[in-house]
C-alpha atoms as a PDB file:
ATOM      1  CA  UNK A   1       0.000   0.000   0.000  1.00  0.00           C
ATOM      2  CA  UNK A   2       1.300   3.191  -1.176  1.00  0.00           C
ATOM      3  CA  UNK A   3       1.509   6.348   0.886  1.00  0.00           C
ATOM      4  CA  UNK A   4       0.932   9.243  -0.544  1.00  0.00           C
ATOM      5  CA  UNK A   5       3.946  12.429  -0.161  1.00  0.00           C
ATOM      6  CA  UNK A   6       1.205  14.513   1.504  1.00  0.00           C
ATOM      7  CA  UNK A   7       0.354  11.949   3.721  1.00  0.00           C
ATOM      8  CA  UNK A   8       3.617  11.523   4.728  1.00  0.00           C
ATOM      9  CA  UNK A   9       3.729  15.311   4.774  1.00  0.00           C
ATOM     10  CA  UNK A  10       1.081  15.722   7.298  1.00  0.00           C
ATOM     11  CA  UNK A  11       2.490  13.190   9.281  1.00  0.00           C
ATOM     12  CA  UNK A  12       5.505  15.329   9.952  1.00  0.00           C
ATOM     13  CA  UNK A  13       3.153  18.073  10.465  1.00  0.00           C
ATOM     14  CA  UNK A  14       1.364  15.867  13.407  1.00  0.00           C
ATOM     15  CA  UNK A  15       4.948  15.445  15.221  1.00  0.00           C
ATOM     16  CA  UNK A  16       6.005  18.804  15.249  1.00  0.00           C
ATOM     17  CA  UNK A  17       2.344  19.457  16.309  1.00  0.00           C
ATOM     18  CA  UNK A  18       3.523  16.988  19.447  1.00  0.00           C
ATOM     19  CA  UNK A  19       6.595  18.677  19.734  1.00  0.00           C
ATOM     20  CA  UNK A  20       5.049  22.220  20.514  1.00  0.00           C
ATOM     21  CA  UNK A  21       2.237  20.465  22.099  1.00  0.00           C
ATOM     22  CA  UNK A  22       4.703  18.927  25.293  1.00  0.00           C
ATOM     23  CA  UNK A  23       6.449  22.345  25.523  1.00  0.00           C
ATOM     24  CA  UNK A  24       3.326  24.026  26.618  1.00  0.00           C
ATOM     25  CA  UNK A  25       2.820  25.022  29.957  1.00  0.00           C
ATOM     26  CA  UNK A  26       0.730  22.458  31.515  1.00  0.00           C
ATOM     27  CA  UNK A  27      -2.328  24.948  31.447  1.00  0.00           C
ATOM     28  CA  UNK A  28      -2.229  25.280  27.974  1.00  0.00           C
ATOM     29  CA  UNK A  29      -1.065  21.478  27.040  1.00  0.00           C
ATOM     30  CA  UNK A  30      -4.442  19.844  27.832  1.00  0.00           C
ATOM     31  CA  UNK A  31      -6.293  22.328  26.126  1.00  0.00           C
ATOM     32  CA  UNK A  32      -4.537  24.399  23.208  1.00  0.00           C
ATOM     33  CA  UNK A  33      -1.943  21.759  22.697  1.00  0.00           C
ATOM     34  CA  UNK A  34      -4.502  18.291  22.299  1.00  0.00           C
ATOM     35  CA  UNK A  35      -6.958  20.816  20.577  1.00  0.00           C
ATOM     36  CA  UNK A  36      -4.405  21.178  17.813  1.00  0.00           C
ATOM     37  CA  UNK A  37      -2.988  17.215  17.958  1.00  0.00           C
ATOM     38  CA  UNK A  38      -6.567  16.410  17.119  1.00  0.00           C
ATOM     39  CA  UNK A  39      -7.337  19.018  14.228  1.00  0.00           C
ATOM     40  CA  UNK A  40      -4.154  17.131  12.941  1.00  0.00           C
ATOM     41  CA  UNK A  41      -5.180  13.812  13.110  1.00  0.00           C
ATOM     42  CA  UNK A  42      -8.372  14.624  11.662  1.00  0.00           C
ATOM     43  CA  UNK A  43      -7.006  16.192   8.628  1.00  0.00           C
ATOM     44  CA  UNK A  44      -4.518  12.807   8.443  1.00  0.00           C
ATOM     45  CA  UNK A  45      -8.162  11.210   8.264  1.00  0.00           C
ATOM     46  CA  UNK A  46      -9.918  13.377   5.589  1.00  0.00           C
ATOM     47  CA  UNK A  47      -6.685  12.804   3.953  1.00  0.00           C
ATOM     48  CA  UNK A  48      -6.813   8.836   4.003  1.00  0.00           C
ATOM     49  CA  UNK A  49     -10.082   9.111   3.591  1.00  0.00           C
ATOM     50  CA  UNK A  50      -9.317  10.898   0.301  1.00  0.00           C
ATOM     51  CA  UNK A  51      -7.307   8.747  -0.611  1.00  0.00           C
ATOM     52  CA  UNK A  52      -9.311   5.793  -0.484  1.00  0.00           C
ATOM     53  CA  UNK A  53     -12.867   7.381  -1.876  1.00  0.00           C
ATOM     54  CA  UNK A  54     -14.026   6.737  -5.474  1.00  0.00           C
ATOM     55  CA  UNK A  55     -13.345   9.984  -7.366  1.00  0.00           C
ATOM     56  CA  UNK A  56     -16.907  11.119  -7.001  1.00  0.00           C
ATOM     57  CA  UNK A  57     -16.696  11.971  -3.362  1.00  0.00           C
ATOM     58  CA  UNK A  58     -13.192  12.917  -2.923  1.00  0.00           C
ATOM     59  CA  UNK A  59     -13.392  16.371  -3.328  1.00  0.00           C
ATOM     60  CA  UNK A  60     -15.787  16.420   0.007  1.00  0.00           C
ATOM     61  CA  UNK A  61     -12.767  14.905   1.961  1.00  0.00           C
ATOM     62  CA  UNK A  62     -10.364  17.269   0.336  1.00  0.00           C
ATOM     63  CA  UNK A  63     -12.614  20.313   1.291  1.00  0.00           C
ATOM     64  CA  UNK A  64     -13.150  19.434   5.267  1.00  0.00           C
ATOM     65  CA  UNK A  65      -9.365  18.767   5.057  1.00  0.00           C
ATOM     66  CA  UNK A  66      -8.678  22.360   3.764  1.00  0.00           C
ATOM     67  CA  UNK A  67     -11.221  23.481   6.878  1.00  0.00           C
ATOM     68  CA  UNK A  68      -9.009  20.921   9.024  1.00  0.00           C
ATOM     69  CA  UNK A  69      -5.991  22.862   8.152  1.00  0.00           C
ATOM     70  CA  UNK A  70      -7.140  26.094   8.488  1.00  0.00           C
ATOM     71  CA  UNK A  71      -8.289  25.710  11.924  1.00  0.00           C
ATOM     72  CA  UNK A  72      -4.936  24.485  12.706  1.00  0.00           C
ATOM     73  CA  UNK A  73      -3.097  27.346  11.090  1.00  0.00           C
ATOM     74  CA  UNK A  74      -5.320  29.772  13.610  1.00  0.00           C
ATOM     75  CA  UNK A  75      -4.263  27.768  16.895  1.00  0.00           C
ATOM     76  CA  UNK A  76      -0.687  27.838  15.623  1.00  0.00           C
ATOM     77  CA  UNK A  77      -1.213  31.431  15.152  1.00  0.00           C
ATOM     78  CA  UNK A  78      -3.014  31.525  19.070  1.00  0.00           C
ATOM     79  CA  UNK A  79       0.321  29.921  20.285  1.00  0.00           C
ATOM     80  CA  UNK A  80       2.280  32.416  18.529  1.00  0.00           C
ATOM     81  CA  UNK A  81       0.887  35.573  19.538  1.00  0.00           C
ATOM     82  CA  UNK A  82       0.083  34.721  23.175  1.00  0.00           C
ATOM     83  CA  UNK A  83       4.143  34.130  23.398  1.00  0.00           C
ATOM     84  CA  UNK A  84       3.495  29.898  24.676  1.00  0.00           C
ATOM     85  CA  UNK A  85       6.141  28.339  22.217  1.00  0.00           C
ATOM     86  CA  UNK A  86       9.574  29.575  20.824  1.00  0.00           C
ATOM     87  CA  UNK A  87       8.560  31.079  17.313  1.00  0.00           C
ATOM     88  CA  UNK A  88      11.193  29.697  15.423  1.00  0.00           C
ATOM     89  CA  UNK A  89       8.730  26.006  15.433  1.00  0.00           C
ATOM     90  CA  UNK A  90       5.871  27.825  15.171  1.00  0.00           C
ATOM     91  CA  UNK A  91       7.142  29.217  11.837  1.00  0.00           C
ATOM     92  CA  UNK A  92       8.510  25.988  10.930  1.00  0.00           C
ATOM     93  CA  UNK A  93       5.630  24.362  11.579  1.00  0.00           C
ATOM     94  CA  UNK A  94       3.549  26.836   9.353  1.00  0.00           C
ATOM     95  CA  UNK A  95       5.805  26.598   6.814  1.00  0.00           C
ATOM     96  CA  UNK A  96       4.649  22.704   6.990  1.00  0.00           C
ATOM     97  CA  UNK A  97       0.929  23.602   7.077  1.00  0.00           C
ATOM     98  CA  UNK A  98       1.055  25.777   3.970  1.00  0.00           C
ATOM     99  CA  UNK A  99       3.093  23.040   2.231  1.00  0.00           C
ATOM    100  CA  UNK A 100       0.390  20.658   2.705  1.00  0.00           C
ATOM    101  CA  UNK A 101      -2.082  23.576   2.155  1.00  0.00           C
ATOM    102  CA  UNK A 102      -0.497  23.722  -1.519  1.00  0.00           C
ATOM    103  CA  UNK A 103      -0.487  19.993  -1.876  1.00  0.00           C
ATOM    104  CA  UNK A 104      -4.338  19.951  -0.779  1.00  0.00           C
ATOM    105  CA  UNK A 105      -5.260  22.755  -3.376  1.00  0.00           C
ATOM    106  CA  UNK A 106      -3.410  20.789  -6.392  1.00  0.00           C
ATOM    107  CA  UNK A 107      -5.285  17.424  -5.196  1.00  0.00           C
ATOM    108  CA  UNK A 108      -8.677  19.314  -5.200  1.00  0.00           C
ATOM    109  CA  UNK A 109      -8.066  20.973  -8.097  1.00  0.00           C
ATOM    110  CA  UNK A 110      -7.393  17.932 -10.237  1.00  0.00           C
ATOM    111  CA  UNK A 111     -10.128  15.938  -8.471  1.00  0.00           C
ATOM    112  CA  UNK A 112     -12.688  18.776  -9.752  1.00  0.00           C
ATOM    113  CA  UNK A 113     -11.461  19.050 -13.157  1.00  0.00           C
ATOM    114  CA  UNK A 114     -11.892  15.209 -14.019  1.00  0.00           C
END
C-alpha cells in the first residue's frame, strides 16, 4: 500500500504538532496543545479518507481537510501571539501547514477538473 507524499507530509506536520504540544505550559497542554494534535489527526483522516474514496466523493474529503488545516493554522497562530512556544517552530511548523495547504489545493483541483 502506497503512501501518498502529503500523507507523509502531514504526518511530519502531526509530530512537530507533538513537539510544541509537550512544551506548553501544563495549562495550555491539555487544552490548546490536544486541541491542535486532534485538528491534525483529523485532517490525516480526511486525507486517508481521500485517498481511499471513489473519485466522485473525494473532493468532500479534500474540502473538510482544507477546513481541518485552516483551523490548525489559527491555533498555531493563538500559540504564537500569546508568546506559549519559541517562534522559530511555530514558523517551521507553518511553513509545513502551507506546504500541505499547496499539496491539498493541487489534489482538489485535479479531483474537480476530471
Amino acid at each position: 500500500m502506497d503512501t501518498l507524499p502529503i500523507i507523509n507530509r502531514t504526518y511530519d506536520l502531526y509530530k512537530q504538532v507533538v513537539d510544541i504540544s509537550e512544551n506548553l505550559t501544563k495549562r495550555w497542554r491539555f487544552s490548546l496543545g490536544k486541541s491542535i494534535e486532534d485538528t491534525v489527526l483529523s485532517l490525516l483522516s480526511e486525507l486517508i479518507m481521500a485517498k481511499n474514496a471513489p473519485k466522485p466523493l473525494k473532493a468532500g474529503y479534500l474540502i473538510r481537510a482544507c477546513a481541518h488545516l485552516e483551523t490548525c493554522m489559527l491555533k498555531l497562530r493563538l500559540c504564537l501571539e500569546l508568546k506559549l512556544v519559541n517562534e522559530t517552530k511555530i514558523f517551521q511548523t507553518q511553513a509545513t501547514v502551507e506546504e500541505v495547504g499547496r499539496q491539498i489545493g493541487g489534489w482538489l483541483k485535479s479531483v474537480q477538473n476530471q
